[in-house]
C-alpha atoms as a PDB file:
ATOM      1  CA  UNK A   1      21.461 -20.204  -8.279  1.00  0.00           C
ATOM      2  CA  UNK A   2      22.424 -17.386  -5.970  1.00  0.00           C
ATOM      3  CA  UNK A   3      19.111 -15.895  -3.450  1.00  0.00           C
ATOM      4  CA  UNK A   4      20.283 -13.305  -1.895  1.00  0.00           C
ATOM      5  CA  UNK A   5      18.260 -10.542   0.416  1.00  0.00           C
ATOM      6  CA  UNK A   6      20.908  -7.927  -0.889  1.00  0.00           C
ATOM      7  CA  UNK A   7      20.236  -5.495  -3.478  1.00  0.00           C
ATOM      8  CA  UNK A   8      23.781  -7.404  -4.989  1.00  0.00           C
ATOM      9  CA  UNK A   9      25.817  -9.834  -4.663  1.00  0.00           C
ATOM     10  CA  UNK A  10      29.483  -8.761  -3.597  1.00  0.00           C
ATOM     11  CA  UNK A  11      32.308  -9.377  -6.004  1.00  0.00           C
ATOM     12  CA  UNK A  12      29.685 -10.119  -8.811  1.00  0.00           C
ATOM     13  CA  UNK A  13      28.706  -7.863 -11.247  1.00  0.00           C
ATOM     14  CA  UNK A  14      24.972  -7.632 -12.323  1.00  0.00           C
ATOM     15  CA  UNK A  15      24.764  -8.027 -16.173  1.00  0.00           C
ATOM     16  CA  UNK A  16      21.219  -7.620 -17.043  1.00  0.00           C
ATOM     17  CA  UNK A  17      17.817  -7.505 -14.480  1.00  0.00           C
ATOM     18  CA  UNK A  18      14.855  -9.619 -15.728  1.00  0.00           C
ATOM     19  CA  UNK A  19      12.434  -8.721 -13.765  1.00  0.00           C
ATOM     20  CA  UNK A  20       9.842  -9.644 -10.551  1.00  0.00           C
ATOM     21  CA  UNK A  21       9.767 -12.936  -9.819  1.00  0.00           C
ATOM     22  CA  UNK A  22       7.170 -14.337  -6.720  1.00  0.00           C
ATOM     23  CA  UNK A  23       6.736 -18.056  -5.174  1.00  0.00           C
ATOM     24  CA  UNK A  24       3.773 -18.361  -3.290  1.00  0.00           C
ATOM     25  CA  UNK A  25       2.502 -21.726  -1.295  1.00  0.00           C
ATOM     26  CA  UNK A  26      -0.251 -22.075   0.947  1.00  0.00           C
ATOM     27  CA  UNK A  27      -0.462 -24.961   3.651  1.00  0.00           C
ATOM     28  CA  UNK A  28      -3.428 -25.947   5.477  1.00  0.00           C
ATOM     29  CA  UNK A  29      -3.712 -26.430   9.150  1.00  0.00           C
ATOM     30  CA  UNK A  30      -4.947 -29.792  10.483  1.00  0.00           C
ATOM     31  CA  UNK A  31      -7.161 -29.274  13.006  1.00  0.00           C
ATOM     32  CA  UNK A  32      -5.246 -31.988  15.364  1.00  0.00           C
ATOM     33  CA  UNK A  33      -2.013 -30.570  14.677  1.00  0.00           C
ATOM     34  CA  UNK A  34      -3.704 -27.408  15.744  1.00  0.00           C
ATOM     35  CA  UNK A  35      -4.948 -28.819  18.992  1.00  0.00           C
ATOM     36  CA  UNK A  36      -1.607 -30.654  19.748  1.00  0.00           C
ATOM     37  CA  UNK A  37       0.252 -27.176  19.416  1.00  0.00           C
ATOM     38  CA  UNK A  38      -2.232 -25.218  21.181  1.00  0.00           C
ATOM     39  CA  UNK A  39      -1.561 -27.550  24.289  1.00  0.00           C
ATOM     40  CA  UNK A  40       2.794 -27.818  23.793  1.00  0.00           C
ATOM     41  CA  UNK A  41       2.637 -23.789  23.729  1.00  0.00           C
ATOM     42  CA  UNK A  42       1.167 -23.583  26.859  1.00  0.00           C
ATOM     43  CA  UNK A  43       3.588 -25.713  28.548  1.00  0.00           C
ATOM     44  CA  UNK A  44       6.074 -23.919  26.956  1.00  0.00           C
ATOM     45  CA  UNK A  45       7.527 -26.885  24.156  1.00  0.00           C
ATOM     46  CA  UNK A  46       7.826 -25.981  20.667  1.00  0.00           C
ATOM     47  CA  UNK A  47       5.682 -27.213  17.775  1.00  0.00           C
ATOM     48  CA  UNK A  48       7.628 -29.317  15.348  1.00  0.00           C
ATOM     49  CA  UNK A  49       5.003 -30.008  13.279  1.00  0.00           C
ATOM     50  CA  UNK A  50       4.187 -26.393  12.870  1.00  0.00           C
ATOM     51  CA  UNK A  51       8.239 -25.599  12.392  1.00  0.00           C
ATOM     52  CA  UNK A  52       8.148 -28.564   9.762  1.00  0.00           C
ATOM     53  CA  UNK A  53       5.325 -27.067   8.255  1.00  0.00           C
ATOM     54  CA  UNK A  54       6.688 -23.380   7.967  1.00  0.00           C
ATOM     55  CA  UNK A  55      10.300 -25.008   6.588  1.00  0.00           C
ATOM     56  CA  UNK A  56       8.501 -26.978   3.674  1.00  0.00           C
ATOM     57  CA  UNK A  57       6.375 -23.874   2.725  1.00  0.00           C
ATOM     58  CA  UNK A  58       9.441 -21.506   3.000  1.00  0.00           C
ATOM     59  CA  UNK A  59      11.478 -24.165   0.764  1.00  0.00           C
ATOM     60  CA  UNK A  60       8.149 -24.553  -1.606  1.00  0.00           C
ATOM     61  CA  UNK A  61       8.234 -20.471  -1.988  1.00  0.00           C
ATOM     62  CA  UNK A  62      11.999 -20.121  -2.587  1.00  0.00           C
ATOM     63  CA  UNK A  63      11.843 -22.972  -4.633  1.00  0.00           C
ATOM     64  CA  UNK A  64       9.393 -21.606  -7.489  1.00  0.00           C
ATOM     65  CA  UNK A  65      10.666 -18.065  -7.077  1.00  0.00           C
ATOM     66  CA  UNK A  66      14.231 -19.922  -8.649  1.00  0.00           C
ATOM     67  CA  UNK A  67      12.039 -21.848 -11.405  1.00  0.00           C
ATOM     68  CA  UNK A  68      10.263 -18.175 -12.451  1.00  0.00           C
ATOM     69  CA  UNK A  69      14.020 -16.687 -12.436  1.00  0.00           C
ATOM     70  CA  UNK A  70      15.683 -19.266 -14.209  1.00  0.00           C
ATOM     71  CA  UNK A  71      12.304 -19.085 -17.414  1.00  0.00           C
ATOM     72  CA  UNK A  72      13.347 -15.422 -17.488  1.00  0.00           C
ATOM     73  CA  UNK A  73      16.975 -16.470 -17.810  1.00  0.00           C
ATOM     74  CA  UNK A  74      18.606 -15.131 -14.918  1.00  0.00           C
ATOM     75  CA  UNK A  75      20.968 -17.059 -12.745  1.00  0.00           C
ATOM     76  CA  UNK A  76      20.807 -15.518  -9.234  1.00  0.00           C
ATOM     77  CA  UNK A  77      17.916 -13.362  -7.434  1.00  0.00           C
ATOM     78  CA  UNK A  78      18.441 -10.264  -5.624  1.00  0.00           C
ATOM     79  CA  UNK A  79      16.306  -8.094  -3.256  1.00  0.00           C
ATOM     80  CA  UNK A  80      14.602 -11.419  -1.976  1.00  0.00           C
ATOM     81  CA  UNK A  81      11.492 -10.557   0.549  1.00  0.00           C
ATOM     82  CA  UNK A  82       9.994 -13.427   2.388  1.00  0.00           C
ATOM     83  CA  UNK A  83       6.369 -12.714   3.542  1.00  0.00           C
ATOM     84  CA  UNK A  84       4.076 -15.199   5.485  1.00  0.00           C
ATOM     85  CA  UNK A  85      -0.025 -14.544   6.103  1.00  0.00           C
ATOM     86  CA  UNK A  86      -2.870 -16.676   7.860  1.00  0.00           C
ATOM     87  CA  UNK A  87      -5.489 -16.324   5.791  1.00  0.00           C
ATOM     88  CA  UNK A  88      -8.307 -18.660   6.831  1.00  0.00           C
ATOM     89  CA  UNK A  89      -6.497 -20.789   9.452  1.00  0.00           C
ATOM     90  CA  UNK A  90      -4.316 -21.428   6.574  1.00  0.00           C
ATOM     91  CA  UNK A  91      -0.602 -20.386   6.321  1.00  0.00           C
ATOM     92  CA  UNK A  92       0.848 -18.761   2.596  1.00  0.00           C
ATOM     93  CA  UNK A  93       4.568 -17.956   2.309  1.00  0.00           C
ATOM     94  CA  UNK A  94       5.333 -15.745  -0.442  1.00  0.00           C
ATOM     95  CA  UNK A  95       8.741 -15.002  -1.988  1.00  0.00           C
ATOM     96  CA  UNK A  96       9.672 -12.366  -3.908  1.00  0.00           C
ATOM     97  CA  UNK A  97      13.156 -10.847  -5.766  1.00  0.00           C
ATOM     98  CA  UNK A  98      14.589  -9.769  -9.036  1.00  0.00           C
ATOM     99  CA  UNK A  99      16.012 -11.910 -11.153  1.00  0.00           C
ATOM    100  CA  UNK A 100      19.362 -10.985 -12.960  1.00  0.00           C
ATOM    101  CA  UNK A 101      22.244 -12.162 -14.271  1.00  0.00           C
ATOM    102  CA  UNK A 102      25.347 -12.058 -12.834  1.00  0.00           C
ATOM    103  CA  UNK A 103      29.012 -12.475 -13.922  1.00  0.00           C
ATOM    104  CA  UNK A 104      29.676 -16.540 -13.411  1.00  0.00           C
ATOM    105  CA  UNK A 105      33.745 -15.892 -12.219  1.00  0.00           C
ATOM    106  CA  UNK A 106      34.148 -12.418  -9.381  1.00  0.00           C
ATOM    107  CA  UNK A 107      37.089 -10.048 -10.664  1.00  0.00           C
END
């Protein structure tokens, strides 16, 4: 399936639009974890756990976004938005596009 954060996809032409579709996930924060990358900040590191973390819920997002397209019968999504909160020392990724469908073979 095509994800794209263009309004269309070049060479392709949009057949019909389906709708909305949204993926949403929301991770918890272990307190350690939270600890551990409170300290490697200040010394300037990076967090992998938290980049690990923000990759899987991205992924998790993107993931069901496809699923909703593909129930409407759409085979790319267009117009994709990526949103992340912290709600509760808790992150949630959201994902959001149209699903269409597009020409399988570009003129």
């Amino acid at each position: 399936m095509i994800v794209t954060t263009t309004p269309g996809i070049e060479g392709r032409r949009i057949t019909a639009y389906h709708g909305v579709v949204t993926g949403e996930t929301i991770i918890g924060a272990n307190i350690f974890r939270d600890i551990f990358a409170g300290i490697r900040d200040i010394v300037g590191g990076r967090s992998g756990a938290y980049e690990n973390a923000l990759a899987s819920a991205r992924e998790t997002a993107l993931s069901e976004m496809q699923d909703r397209a593909r129930q409407l019968g759409g085979n790319a999504v267009v117009g994709v938005d990526l949103d992340y909160e912290v709600i509760n020392n808790m992150l949630m990724v959201s994902a959001s596009g149209t699903s269409v469908t597009v020409e399988q073979e570009p003129k």
